[in-house]
N, C-alpha and C. Protein backbone atom coordinates (compact mmCIF):
# COMPACT_ATOMS: atom_id res chain seq x y z
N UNK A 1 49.89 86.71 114.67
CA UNK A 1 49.61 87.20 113.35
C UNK A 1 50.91 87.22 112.55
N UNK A 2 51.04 86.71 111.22
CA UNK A 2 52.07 86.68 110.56
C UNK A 2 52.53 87.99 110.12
N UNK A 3 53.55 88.47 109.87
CA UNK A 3 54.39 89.54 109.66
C UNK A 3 54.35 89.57 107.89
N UNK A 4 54.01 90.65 107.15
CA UNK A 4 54.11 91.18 105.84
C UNK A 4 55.47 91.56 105.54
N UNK A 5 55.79 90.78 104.44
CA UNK A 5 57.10 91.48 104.18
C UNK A 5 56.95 92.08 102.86
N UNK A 6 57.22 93.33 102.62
CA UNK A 6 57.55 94.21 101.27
C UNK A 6 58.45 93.87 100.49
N UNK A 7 58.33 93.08 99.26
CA UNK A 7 59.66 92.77 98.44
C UNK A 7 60.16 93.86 97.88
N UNK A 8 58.78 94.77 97.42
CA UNK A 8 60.20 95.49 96.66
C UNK A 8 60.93 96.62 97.77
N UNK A 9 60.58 96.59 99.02
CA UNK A 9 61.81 97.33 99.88
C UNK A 9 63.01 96.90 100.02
N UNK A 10 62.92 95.60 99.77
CA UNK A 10 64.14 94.60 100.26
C UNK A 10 65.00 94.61 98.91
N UNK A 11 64.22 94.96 97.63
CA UNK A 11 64.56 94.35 96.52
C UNK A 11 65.10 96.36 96.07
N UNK A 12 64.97 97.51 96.34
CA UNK A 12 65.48 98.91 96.33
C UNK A 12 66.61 98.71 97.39
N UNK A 13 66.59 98.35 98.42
CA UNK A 13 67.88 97.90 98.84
C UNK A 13 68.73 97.46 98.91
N UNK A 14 68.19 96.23 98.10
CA UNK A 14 69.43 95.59 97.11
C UNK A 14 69.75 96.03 96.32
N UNK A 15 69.45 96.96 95.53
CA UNK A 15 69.52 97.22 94.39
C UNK A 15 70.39 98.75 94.72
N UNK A 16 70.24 99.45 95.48
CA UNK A 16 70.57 100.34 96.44
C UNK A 16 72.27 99.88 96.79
N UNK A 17 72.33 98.87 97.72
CA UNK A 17 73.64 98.44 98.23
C UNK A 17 74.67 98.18 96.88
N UNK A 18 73.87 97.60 95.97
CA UNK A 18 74.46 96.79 94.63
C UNK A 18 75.30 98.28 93.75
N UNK A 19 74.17 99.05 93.77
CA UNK A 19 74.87 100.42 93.19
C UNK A 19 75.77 101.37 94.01
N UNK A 20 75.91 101.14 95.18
CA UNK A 20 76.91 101.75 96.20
C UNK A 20 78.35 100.98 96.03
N UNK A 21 78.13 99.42 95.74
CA UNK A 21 79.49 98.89 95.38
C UNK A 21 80.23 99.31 94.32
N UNK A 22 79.18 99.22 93.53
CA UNK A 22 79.31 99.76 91.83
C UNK A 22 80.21 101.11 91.84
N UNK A 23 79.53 102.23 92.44
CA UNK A 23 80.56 103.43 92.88
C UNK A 23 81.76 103.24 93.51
N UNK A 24 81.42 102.59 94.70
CA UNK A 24 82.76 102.18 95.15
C UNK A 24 83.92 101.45 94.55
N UNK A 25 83.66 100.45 93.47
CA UNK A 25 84.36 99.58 92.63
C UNK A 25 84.86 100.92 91.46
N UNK A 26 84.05 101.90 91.04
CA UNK A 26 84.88 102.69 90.43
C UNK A 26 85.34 103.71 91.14
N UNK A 27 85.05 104.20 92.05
CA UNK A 27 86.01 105.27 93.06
C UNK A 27 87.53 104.42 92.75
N UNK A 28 87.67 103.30 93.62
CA UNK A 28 88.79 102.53 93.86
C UNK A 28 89.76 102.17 92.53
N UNK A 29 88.97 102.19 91.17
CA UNK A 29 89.82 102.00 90.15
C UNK A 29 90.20 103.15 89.56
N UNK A 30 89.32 103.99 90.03
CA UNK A 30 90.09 105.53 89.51
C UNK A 30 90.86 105.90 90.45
N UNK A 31 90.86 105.75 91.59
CA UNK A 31 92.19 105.96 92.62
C UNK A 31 93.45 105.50 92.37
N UNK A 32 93.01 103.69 92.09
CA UNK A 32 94.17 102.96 91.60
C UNK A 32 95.11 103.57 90.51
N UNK A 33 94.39 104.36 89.21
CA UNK A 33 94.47 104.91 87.73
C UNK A 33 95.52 106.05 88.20
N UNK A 34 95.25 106.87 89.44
CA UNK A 34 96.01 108.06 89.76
C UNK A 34 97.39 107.69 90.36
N UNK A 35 97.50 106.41 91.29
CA UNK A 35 98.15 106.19 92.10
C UNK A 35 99.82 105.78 91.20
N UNK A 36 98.88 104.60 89.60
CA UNK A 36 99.67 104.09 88.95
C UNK A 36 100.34 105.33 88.25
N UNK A 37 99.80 106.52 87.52
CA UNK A 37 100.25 107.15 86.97
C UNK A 37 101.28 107.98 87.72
N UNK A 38 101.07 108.93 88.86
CA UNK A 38 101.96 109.11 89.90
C UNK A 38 103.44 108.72 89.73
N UNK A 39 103.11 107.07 90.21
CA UNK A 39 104.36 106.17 90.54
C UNK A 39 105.06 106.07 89.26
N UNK A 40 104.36 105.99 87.78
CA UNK A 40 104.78 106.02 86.72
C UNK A 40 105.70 107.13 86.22
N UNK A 41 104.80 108.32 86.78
CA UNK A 41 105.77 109.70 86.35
C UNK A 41 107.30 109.71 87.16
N UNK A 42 107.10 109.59 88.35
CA UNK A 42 107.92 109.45 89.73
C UNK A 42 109.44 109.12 88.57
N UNK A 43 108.83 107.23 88.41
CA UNK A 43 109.96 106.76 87.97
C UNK A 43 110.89 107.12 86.70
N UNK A 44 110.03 107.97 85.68
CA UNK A 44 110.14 108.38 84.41
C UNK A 44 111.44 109.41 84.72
N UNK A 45 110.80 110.32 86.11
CA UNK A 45 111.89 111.72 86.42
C UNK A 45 113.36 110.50 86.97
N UNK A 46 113.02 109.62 87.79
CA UNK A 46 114.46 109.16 88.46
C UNK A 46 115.27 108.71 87.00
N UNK A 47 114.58 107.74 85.93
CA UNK A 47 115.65 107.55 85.03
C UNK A 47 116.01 108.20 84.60
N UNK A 48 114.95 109.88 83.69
CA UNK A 48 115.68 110.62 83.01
C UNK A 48 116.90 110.94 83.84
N UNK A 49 116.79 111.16 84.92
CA UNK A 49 117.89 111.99 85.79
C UNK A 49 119.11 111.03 85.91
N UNK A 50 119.16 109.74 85.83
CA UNK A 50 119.96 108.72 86.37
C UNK A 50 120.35 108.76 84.45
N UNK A 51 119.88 108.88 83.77
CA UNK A 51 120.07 108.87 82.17
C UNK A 51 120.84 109.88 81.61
N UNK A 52 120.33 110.93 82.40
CA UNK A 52 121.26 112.56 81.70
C UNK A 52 122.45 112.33 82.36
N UNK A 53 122.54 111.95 83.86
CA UNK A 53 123.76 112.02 84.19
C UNK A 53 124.75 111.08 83.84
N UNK A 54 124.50 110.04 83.22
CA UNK A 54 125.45 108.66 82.69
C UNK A 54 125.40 109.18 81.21
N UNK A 55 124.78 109.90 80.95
CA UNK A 55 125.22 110.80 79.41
C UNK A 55 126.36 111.59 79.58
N UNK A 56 126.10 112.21 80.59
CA UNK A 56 127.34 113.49 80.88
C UNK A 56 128.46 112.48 80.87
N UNK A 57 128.27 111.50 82.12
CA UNK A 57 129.79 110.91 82.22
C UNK A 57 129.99 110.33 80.70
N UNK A 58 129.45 109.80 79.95
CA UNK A 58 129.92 109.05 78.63
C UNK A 58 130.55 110.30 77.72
N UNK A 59 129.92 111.26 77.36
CA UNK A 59 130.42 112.19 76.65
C UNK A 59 131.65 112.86 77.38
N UNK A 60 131.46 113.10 78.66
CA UNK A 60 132.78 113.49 79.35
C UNK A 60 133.85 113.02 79.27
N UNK A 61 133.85 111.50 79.52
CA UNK A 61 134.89 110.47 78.64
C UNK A 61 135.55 110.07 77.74
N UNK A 62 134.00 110.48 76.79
CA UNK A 62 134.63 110.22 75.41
C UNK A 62 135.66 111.37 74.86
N UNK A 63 134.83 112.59 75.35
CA UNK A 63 136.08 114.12 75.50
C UNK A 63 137.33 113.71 75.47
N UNK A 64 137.83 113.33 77.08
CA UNK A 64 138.53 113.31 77.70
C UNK A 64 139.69 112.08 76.80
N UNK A 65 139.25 111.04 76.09
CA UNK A 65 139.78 110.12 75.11
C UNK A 65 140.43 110.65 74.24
N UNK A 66 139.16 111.41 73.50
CA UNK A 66 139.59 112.27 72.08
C UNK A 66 141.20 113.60 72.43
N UNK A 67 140.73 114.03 73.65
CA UNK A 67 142.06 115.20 73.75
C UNK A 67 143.14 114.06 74.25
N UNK A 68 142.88 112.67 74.65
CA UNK A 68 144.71 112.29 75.19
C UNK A 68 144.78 111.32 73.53
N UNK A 69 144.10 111.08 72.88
CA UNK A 69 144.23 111.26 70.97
C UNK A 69 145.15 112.00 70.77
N UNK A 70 144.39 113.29 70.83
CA UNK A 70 145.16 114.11 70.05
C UNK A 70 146.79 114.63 70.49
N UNK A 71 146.82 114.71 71.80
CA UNK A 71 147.96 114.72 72.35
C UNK A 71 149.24 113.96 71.40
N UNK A 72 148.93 112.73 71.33
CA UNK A 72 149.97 111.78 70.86
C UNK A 72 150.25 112.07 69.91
């Protein structure tokens, strides 16, 4: 005896799997969204910090110019 197959079970399961990727495809780009911003902030703190301190030395310098100026 031939076997009945139900399309639309096959066809809620596809449709089923299709919308599980769908979530998954945006889980993964909103993960990605957190991961980039993170790494973004991360790097923002190392330059300011690598920035303030090559400020200090420039103004420290330039100080240090201006008083052997005035000296002379």
């Amino acid at each position: 005896m031939p076997r009945q197959y139900d399309d639309s079970q096959q066809h809620s399961t596809s449709s089923a799997k299709t919308r599980r990727q769908q979530e998954d495809q945006r889980r993964m780009a909103f993960r990605r969204a957190i991961e980039t911003y993170a790494e973004d902030r991360r790097l923002n703190q190392e330059l300011s910090s690598y920035l303030d301190g090559a400020l200090v030395n420039v103004l420290h310098s330039a100080s240090l110019s201006e008083g052997a100026r005035q000296s002379a």
